[in-house]
C-alpha atoms as a PDB file:
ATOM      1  CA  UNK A   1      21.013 -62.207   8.786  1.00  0.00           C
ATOM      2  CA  UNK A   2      19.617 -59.084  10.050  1.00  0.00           C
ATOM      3  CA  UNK A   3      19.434 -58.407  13.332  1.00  0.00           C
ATOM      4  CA  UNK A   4      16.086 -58.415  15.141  1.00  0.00           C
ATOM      5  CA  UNK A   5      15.672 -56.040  17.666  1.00  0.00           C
ATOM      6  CA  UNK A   6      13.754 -57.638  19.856  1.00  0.00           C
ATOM      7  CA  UNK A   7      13.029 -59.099  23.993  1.00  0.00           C
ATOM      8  CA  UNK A   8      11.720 -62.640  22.190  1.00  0.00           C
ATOM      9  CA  UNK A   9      13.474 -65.766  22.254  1.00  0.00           C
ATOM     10  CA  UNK A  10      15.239 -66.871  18.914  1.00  0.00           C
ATOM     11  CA  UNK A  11      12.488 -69.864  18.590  1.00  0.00           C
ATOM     12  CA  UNK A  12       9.535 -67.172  19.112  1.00  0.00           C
ATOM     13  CA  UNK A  13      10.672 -64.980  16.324  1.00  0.00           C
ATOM     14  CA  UNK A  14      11.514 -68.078  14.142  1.00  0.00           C
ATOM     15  CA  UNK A  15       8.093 -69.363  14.565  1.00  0.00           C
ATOM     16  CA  UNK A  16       6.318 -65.542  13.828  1.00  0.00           C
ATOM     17  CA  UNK A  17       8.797 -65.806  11.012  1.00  0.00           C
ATOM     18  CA  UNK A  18       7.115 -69.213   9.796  1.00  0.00           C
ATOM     19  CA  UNK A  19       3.520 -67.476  10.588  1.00  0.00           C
ATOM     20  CA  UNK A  20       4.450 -64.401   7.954  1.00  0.00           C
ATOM     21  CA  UNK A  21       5.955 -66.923   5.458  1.00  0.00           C
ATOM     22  CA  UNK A  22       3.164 -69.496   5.268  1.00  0.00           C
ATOM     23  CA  UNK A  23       0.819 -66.653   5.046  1.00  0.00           C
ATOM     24  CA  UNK A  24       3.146 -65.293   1.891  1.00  0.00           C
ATOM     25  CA  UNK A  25       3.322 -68.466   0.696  1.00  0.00           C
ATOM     26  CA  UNK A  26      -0.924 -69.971   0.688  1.00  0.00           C
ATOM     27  CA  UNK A  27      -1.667 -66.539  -1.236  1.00  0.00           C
ATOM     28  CA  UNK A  28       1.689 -67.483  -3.968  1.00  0.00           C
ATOM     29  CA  UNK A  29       0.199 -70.770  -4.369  1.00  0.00           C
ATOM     30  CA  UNK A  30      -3.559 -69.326  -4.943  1.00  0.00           C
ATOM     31  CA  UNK A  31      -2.115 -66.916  -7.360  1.00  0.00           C
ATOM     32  CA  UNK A  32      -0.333 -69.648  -9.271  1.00  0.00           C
ATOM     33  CA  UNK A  33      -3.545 -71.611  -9.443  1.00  0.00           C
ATOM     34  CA  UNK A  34      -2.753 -74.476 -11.939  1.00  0.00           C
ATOM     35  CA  UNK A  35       1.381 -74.545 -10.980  1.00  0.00           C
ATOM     36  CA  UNK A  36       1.035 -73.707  -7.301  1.00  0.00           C
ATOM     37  CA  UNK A  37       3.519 -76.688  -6.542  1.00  0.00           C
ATOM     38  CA  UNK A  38       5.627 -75.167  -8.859  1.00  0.00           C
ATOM     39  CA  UNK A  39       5.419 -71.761  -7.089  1.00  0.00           C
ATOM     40  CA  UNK A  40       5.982 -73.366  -3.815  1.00  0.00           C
ATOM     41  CA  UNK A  41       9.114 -75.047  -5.012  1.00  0.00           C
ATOM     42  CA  UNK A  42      10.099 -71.616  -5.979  1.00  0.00           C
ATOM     43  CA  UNK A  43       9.710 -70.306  -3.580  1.00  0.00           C
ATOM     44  CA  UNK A  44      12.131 -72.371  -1.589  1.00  0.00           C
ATOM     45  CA  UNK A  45      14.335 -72.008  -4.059  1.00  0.00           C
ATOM     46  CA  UNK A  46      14.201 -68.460  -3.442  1.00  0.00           C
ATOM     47  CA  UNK A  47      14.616 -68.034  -0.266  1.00  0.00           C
ATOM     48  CA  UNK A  48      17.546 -70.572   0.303  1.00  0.00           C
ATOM     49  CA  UNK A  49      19.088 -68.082  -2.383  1.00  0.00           C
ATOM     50  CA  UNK A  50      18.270 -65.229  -0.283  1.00  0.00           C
ATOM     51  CA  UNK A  51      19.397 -66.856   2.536  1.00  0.00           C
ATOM     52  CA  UNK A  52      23.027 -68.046   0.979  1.00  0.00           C
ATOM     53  CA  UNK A  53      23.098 -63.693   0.256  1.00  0.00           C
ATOM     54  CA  UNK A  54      22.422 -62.702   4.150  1.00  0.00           C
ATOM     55  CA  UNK A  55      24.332 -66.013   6.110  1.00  0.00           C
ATOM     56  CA  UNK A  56      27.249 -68.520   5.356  1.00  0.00           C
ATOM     57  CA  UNK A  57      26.559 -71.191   3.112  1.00  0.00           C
ATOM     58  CA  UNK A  58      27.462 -73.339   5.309  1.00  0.00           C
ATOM     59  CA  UNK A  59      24.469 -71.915   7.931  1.00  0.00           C
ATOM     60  CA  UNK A  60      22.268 -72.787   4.609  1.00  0.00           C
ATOM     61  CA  UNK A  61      23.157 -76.095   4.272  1.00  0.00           C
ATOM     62  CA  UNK A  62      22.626 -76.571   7.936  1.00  0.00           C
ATOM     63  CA  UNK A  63      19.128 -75.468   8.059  1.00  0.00           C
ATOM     64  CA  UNK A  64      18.248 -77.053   5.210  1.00  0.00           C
ATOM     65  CA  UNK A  65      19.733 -80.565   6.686  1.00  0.00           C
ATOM     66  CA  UNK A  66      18.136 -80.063   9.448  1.00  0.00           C
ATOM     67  CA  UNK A  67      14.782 -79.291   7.492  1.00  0.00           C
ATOM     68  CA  UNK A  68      15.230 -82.364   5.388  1.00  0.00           C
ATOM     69  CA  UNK A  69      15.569 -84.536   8.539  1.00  0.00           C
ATOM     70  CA  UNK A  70      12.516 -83.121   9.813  1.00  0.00           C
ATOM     71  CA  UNK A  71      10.403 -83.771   6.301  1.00  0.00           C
ATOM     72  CA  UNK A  72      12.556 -87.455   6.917  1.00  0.00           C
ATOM     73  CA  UNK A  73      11.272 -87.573  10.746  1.00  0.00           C
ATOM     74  CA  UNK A  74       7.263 -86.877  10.013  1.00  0.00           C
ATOM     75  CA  UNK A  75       7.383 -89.113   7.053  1.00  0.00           C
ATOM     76  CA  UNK A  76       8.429 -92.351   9.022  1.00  0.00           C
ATOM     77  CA  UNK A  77       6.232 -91.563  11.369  1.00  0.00           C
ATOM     78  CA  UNK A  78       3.126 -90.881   9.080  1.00  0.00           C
ATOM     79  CA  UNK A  79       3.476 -93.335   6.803  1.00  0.00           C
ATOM     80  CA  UNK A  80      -0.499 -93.341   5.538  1.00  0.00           C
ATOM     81  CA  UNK A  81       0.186 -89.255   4.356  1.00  0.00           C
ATOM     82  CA  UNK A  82       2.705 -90.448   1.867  1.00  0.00           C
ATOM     83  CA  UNK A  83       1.173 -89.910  -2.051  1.00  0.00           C
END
């Protein structure tokens, strides 16, 4: 990935990261209207493509392990948010 020059620490400039794409991501799904789940879904398809261009696969499928234990994580422990 590209460098960021930068004094913050790797979890600050992950979380402004986050901040940017969530803000990307609300107007995507208000454009999509109608198939805004679709657009989010997308979307992450998108970026992990991105992401496989700029960093290992390997990183990829690390982050998105990690991500999918997380989803895992605050499901089990929110049961009554489940559909």
């Amino acid at each position: 990935m590209v460098q960021a020059n930068s004094n913050q620490s790797p979890d600050a400039m992950f979380e402004k990261a986050l901040a940017i794409a969530e803000k990307h991501l609300k107007k995507a799904i208000e454009e999509g209207g109608a198939i805004g789940p679709y657009v989010a879904v997308a979307m992450i398809e998108s970026a992990v493509n991105f992401a496989v261009d700029e960093v290992s696969h390997e990183d990829v499928i690390d982050m998105l392990r990690e991500l999918a234990n997380q989803v895992d994580e605050d499901a089990k422990s929110n049961p009554d948010d489940q559909i």
